[in-house]
Protein backbone atom coordinates (compact mmCIF):
# COMPACT_ATOMS: atom_id res chain seq x y z
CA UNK A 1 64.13 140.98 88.24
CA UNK A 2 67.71 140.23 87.92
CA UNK A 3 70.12 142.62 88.99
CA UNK A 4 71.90 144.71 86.07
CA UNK A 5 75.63 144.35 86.14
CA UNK A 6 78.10 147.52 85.54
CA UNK A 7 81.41 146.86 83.70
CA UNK A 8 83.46 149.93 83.89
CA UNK A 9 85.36 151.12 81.40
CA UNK A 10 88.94 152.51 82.67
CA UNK A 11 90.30 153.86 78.96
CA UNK A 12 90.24 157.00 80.17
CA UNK A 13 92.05 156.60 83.13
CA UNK A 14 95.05 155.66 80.83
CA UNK A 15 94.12 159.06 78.78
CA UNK A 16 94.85 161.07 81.13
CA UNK A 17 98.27 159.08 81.83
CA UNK A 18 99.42 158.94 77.93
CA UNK A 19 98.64 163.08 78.26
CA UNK A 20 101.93 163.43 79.88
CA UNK A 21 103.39 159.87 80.26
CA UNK A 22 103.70 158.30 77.00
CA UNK A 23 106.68 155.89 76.66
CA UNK A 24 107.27 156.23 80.21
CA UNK A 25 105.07 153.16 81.49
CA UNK A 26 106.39 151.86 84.22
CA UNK A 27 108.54 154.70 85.78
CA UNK A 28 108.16 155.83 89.27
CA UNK A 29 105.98 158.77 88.73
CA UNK A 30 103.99 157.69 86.51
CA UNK A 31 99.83 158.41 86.98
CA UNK A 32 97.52 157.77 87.26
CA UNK A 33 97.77 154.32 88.21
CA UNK A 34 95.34 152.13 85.33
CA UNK A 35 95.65 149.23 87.94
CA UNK A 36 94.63 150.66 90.70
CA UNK A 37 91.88 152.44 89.62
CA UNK A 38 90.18 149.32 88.35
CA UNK A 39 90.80 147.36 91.84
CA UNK A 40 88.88 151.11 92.98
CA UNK A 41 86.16 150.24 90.63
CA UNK A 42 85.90 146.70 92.14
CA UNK A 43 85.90 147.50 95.77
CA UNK A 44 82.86 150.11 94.80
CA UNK A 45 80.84 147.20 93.47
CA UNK A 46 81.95 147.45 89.61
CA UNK A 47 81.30 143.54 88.48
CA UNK A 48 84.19 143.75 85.81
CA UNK A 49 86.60 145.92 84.03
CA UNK A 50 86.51 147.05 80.33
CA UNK A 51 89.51 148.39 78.43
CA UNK A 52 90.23 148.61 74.61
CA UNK A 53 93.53 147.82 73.45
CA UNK A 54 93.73 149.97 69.92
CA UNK A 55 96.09 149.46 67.67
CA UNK A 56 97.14 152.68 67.90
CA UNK A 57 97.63 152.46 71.52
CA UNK A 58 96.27 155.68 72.30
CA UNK A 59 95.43 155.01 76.03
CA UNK A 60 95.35 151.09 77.21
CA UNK A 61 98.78 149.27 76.67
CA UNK A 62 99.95 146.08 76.49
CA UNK A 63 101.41 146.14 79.68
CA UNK A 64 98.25 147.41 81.11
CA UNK A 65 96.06 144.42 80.03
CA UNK A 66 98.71 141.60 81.64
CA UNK A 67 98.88 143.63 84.77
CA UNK A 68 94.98 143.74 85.06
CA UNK A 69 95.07 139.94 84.29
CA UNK A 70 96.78 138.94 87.02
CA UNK A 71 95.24 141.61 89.15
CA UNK A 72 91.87 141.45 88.74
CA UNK A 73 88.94 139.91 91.14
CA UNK A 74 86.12 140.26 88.82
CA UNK A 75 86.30 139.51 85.44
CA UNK A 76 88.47 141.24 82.22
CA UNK A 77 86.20 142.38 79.31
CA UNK A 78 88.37 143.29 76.21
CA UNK A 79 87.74 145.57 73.69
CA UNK A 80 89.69 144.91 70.52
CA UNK A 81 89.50 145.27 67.03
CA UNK A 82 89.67 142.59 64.25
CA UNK A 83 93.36 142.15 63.89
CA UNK A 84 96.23 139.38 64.14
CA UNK A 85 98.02 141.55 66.71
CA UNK A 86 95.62 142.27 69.02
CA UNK A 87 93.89 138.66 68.82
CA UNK A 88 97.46 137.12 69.59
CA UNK A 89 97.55 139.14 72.55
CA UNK A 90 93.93 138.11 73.75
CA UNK A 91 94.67 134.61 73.48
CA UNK A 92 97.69 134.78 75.61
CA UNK A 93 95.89 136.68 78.45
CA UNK A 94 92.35 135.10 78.22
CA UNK A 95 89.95 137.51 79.25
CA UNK A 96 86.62 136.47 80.41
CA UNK A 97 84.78 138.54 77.43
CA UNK A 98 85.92 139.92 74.49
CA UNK A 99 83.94 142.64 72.80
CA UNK A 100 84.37 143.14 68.90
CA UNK A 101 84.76 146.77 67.78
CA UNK A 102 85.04 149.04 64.80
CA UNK A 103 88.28 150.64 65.39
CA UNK A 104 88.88 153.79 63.16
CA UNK A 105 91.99 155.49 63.55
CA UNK A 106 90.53 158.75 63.45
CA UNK A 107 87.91 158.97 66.14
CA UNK A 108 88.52 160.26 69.49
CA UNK A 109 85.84 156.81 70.56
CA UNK A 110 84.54 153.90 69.13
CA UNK A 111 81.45 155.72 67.02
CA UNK A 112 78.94 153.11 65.86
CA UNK A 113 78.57 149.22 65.61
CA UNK A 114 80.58 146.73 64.11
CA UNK A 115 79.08 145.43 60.73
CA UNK A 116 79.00 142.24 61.31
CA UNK A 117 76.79 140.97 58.77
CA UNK A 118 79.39 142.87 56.40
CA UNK A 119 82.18 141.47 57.78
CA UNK A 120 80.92 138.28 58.64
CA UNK A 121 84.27 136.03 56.55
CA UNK A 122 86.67 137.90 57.80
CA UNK A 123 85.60 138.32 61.70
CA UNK A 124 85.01 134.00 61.55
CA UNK A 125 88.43 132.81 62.29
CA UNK A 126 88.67 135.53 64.80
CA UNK A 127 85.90 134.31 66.54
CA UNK A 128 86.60 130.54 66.15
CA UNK A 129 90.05 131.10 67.89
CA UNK A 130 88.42 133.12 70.94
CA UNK A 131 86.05 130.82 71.41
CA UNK A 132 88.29 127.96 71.34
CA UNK A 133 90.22 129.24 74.31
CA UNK A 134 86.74 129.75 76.11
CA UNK A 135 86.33 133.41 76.04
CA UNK A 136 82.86 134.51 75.56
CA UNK A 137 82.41 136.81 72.52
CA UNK A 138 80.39 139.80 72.17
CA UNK A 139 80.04 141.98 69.43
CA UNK A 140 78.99 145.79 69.55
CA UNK A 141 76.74 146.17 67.79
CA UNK A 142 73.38 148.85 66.40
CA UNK A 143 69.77 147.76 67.76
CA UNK A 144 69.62 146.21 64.55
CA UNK A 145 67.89 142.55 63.86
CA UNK A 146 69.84 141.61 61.00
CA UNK A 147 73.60 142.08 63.15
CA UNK A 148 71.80 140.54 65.77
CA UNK A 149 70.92 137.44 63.41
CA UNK A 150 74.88 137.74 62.14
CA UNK A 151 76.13 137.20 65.79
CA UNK A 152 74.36 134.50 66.26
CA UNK A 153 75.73 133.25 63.07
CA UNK A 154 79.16 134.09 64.03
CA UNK A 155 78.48 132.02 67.56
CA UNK A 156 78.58 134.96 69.88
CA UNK A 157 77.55 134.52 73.45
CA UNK A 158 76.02 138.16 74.30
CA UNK A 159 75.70 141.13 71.68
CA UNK A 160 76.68 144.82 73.15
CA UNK A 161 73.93 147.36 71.67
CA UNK A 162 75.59 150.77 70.96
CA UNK A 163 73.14 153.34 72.76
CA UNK A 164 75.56 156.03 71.15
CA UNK A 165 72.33 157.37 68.68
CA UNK A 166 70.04 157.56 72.24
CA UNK A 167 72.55 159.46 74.28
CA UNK A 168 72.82 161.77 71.36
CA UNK A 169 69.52 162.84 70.45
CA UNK A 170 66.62 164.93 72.00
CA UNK A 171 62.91 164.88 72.26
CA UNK A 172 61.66 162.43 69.37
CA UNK A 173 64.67 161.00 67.67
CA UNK A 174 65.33 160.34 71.54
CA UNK A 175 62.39 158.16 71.83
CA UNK A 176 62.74 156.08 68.42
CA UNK A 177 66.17 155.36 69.20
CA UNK A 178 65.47 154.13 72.81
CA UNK A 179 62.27 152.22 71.21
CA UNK A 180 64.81 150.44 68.40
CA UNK A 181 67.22 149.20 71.80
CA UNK A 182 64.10 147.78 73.49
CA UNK A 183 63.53 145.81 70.36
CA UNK A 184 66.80 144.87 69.84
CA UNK A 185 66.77 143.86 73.01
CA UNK A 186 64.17 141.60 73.23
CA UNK A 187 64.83 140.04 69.28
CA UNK A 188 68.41 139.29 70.53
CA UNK A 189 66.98 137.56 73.76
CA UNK A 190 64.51 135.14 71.52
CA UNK A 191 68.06 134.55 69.66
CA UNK A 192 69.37 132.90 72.85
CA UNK A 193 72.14 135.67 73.47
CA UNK A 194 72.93 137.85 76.79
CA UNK A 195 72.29 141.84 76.42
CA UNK A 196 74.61 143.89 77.01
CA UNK A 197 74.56 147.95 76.27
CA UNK A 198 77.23 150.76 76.11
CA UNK A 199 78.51 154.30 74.89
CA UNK A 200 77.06 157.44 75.61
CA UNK A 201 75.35 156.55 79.40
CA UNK A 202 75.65 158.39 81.76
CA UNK A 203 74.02 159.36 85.63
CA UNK A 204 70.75 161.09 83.65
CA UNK A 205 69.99 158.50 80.64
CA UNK A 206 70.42 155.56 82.75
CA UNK A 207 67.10 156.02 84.76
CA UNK A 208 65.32 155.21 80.55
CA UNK A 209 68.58 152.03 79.85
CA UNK A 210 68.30 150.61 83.16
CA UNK A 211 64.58 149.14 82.64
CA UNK A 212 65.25 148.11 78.83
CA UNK A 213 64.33 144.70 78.90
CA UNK A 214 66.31 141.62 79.18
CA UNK A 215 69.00 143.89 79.60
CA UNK A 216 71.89 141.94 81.65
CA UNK A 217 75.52 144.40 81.70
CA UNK A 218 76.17 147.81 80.87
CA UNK A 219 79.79 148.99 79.71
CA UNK A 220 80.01 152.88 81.05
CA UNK A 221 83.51 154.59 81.36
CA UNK A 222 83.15 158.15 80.27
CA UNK A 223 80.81 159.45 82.63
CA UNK A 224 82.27 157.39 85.87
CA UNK A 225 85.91 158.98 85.04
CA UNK A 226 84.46 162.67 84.52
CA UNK A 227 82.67 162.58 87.90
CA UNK A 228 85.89 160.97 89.79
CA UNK A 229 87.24 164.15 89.33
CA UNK A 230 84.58 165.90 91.83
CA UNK A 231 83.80 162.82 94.03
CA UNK A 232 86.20 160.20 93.60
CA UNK A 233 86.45 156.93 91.93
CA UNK A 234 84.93 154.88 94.12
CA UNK A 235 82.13 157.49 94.70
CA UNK A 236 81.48 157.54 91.04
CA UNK A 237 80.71 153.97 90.80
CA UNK A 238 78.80 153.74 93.79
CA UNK A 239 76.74 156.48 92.57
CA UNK A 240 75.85 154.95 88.92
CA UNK A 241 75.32 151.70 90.53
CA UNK A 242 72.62 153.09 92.71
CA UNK A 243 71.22 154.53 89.70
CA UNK A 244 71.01 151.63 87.83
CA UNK A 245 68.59 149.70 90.60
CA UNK A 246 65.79 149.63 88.68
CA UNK A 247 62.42 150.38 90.16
């Protein structure tokens, strides 16, 4: 069984920064450092680093992204919505991946999948252009066939399912929800596209995500940053990487 990669997702890191430092990037005492903790994150085993860059730029900056460019050992997975802006600034610094998102101005997180199938016209040239400069394209997404079939469409490499309604729910509702990612799973594997999964896992859910089949990254941030605070950063991701071995 192949082994099940961990992207980690530093947004939060940058939170906590923007909390007191906002406008001050790049002064002396400004912390934490977004940089650093993702070369943490690597040196604990993480096999890439996630950000979003909103257009709101609420945590992740500009600056942040070209400074984990050049920085980086692993590989750069960027979040971004569908917008001229944000597109011009992926194709200047190439990531490996590039995840489409809903972006809502309003949420605290990304809640729910891009509608792709919706969307499908618009997010085209978007995808043509990333694809052109050889970044892989992944769309999150709900365990949903039909958004599956729509990435496909749209020439994605790998779609990210949102586990958002699994982490949410209890007893039941738990179960269907986890049932609907195993399907999706395996549907978008017989589509020819890498699985990935995200939002919502944490060190007690993973022991059900971690044996979803054909199942190749997982995207966690929330739960690795809220346990640095007791154990460290590189502790945390050591920790959810053991966790993920599956049995």
């Amino acid at each position: 069984m192949n082994t099940l990669r961990l992207g980690v997702n530093i947004d939060h890191v940058a939170t906590l920064r923007q909390a007191r430092y906002t406008g001050m990037l790049g002064t002396h005492n400004c912390e934490p450092d977004v940089v650093a903790a993702a070369l943490a994150c690597e040196r604990a085993g993480a096999h890439g680093i996630t950000v979003h860059l909103r257009a709101d730029r609420r945590h992740i900056q500009d600056e942040d992204v070209f400074q984990l460019r050049k920085s980086l050992k692993t590989k750069l997975n960027l979040e971004m919505g569908n917008t001229p802006e944000i597109l011009e600034i992926a194709l200047r610094i190439l990531p490996e991946d590039v995840c489409l998102v809903p972006e809502n101005r309003q949420e605290v997180t990304t809640e729910g999948g891009l509608d792709v199938a919706s969307q499908f016209d618009a997010l085209v040239p978007t995808a043509r252009q990333l694809k052109a400069a050889g970044i892989r394209i992944s769309p999150f997404i709900e365990p949903d066939a039909a958004q599956i079939d729509a990435s496909v469409a749209l020439g994605a490499h790998a779609v990210e399912l949102h586990t958002g309604a699994f982490a949410n729910t209890l007893g039941e509702a738990h179960q269907r929800e986890l049932a609907r990612i195993r399907e999706a799973a395996a549907y978008a594997h017989e589509r020819g596209l890498q699985v990935n999964a995200g939002h919502g896992i944490n060190y007690t859910n993973i022991v059900e995500i971690r044996d979803v089949p054909y199942l190749a990254e997982l995207n966690i941030g929330h739960t690795i940053v809220s346990r640095a605070i007791f154990v460290g950063l590189e502790n945390a991701v050591a920790e959810l990487l053991a966790a993920m071995q599956r049995k």
